[in-house]
N, C-alpha and C. Protein backbone atom coordinates (compact mmCIF):
# COMPACT_ATOMS: atom_id res chain seq x y z
N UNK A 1 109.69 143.27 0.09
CA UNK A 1 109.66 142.16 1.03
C UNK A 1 109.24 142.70 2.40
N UNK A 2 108.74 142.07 3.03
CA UNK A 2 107.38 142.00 4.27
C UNK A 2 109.42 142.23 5.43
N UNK A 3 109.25 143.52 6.47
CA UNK A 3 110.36 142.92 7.44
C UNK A 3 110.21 141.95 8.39
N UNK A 4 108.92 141.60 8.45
CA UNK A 4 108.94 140.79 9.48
C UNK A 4 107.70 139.18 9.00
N UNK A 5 108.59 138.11 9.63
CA UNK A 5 107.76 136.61 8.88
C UNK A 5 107.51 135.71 9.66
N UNK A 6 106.33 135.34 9.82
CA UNK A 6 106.34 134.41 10.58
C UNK A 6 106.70 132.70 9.88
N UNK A 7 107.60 131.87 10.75
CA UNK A 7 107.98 130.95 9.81
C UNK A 7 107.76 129.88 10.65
N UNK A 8 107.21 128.69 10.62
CA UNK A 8 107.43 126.97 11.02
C UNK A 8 108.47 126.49 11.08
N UNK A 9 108.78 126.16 12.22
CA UNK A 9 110.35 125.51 11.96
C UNK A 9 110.20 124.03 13.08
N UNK A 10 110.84 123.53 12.82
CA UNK A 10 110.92 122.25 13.83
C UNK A 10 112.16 122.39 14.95
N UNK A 11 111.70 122.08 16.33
CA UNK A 11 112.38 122.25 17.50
C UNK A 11 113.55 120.83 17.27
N UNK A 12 114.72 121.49 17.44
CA UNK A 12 115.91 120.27 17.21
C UNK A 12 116.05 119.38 18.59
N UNK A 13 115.04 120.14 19.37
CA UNK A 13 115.08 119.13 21.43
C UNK A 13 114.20 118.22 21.36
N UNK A 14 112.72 118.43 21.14
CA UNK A 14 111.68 118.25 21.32
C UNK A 14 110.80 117.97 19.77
N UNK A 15 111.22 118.05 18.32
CA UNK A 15 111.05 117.82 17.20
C UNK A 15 109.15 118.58 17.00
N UNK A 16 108.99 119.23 17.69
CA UNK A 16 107.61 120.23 17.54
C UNK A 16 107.70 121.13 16.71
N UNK A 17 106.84 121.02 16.10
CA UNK A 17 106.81 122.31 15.02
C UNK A 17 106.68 124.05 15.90
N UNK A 18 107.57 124.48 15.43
CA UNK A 18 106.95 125.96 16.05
C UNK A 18 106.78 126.89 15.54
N UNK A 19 106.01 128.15 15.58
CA UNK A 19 105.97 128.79 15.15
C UNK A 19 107.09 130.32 15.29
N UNK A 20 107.70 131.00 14.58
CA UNK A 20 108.77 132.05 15.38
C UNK A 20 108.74 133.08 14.46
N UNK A 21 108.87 134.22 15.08
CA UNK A 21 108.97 135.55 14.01
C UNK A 21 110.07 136.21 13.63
N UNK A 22 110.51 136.05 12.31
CA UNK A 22 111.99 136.27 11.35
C UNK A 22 111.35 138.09 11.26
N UNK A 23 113.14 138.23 11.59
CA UNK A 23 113.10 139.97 10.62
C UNK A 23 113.89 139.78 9.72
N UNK A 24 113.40 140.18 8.33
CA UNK A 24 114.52 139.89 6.96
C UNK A 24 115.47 140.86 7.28
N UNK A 25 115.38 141.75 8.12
CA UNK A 25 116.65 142.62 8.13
C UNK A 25 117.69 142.08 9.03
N UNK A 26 117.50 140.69 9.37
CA UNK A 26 118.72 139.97 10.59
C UNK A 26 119.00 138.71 9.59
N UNK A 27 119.44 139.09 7.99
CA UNK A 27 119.45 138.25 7.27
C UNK A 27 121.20 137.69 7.89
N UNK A 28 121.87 136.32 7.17
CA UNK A 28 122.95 136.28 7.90
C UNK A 28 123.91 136.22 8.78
N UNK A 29 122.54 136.23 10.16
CA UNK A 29 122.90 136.32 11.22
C UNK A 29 122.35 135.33 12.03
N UNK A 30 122.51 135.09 12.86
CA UNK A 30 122.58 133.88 14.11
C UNK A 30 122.32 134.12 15.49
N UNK A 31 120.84 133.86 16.01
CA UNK A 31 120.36 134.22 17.70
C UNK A 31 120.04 133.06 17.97
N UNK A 32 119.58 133.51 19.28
CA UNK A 32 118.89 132.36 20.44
C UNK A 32 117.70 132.61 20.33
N UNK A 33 116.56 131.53 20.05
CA UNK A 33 115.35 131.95 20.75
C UNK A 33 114.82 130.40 21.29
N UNK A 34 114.41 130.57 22.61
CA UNK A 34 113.71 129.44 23.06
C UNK A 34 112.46 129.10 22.54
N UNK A 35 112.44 127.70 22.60
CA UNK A 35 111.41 127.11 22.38
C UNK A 35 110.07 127.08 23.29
N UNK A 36 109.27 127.36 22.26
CA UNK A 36 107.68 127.48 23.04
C UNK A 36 107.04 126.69 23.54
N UNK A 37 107.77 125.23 23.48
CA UNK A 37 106.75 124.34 24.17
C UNK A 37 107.87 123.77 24.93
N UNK A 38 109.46 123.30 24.92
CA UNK A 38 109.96 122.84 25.85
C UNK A 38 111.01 123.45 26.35
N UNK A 39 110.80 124.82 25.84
CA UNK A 39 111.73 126.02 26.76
C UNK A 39 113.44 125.83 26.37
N UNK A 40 114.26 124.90 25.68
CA UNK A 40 114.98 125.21 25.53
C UNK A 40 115.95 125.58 24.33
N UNK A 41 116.86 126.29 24.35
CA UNK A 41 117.50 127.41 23.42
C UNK A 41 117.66 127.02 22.07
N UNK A 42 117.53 127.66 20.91
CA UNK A 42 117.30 126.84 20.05
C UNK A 42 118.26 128.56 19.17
N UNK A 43 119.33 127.47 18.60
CA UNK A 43 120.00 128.44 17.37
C UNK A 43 119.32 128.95 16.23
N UNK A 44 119.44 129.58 15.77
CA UNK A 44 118.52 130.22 14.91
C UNK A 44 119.27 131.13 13.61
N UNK A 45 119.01 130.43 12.64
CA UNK A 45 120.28 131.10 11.49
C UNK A 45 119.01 131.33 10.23
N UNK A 46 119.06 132.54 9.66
CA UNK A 46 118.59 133.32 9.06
C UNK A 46 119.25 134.28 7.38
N UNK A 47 118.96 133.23 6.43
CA UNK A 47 119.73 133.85 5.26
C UNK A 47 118.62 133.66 4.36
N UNK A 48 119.09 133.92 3.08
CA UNK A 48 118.31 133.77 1.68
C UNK A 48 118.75 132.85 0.60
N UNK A 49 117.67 132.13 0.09
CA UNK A 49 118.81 130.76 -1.19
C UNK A 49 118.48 131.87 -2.42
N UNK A 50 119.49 130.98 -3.18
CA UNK A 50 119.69 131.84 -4.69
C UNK A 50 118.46 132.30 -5.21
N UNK A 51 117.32 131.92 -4.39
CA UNK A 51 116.07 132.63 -5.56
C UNK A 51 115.33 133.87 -4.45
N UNK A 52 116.68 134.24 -3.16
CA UNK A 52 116.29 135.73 -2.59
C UNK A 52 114.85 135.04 -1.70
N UNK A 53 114.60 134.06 -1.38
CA UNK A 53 113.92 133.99 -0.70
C UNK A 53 114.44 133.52 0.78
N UNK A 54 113.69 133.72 2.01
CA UNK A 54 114.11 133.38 3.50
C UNK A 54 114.32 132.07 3.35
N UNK A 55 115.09 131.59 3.76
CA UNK A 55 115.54 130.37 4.47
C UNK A 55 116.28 130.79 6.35
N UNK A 56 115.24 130.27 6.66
CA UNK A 56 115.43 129.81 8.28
C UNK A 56 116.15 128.20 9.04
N UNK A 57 117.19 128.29 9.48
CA UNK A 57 117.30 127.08 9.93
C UNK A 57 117.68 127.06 11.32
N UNK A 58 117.41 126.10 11.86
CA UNK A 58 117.48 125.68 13.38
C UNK A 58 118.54 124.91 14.01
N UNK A 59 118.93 124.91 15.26
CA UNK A 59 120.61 123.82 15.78
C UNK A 59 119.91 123.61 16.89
N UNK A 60 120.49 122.95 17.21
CA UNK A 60 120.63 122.59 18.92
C UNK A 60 121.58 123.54 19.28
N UNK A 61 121.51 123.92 20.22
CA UNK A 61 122.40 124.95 20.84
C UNK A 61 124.27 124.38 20.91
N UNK A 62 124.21 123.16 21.60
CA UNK A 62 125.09 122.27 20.97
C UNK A 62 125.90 122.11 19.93
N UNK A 63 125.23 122.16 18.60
CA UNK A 63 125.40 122.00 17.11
C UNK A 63 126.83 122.47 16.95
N UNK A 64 127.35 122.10 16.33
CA UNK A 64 128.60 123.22 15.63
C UNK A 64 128.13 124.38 14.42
């Protein structure tokens, strides 16, 4: 597996698709990265579904 992915995700502020770069080695884990078109913070959770592939998902910073 590639360490590093670029993945599409949709902005939970601004609903824009963006583009962002995953490291499979921050599987499990949970950052900040702002958004590229309306700048603000966007949760960022990073695991694998049962078939070992990336799954990326996004919060509002907000979110629980």
């Amino acid at each position: 597996m590639e360490l590093l992915h670029e993945e599409k995700v949709c902005c939970p502020y601004c609903n824009e698709v963006i583009v962002i770069v995953v490291d499979s080695e921050d599987l499990d884990q949970e950052y900040i990265e702002d958004c590229s078109v309306c700048c603000q913070p966007i949760r960022v959770q990073v695991t694998t579904n049962l078939n070992e592939e990336l799954v990326v998902i996004t919060y509002n910073e907000n979110d629980a």
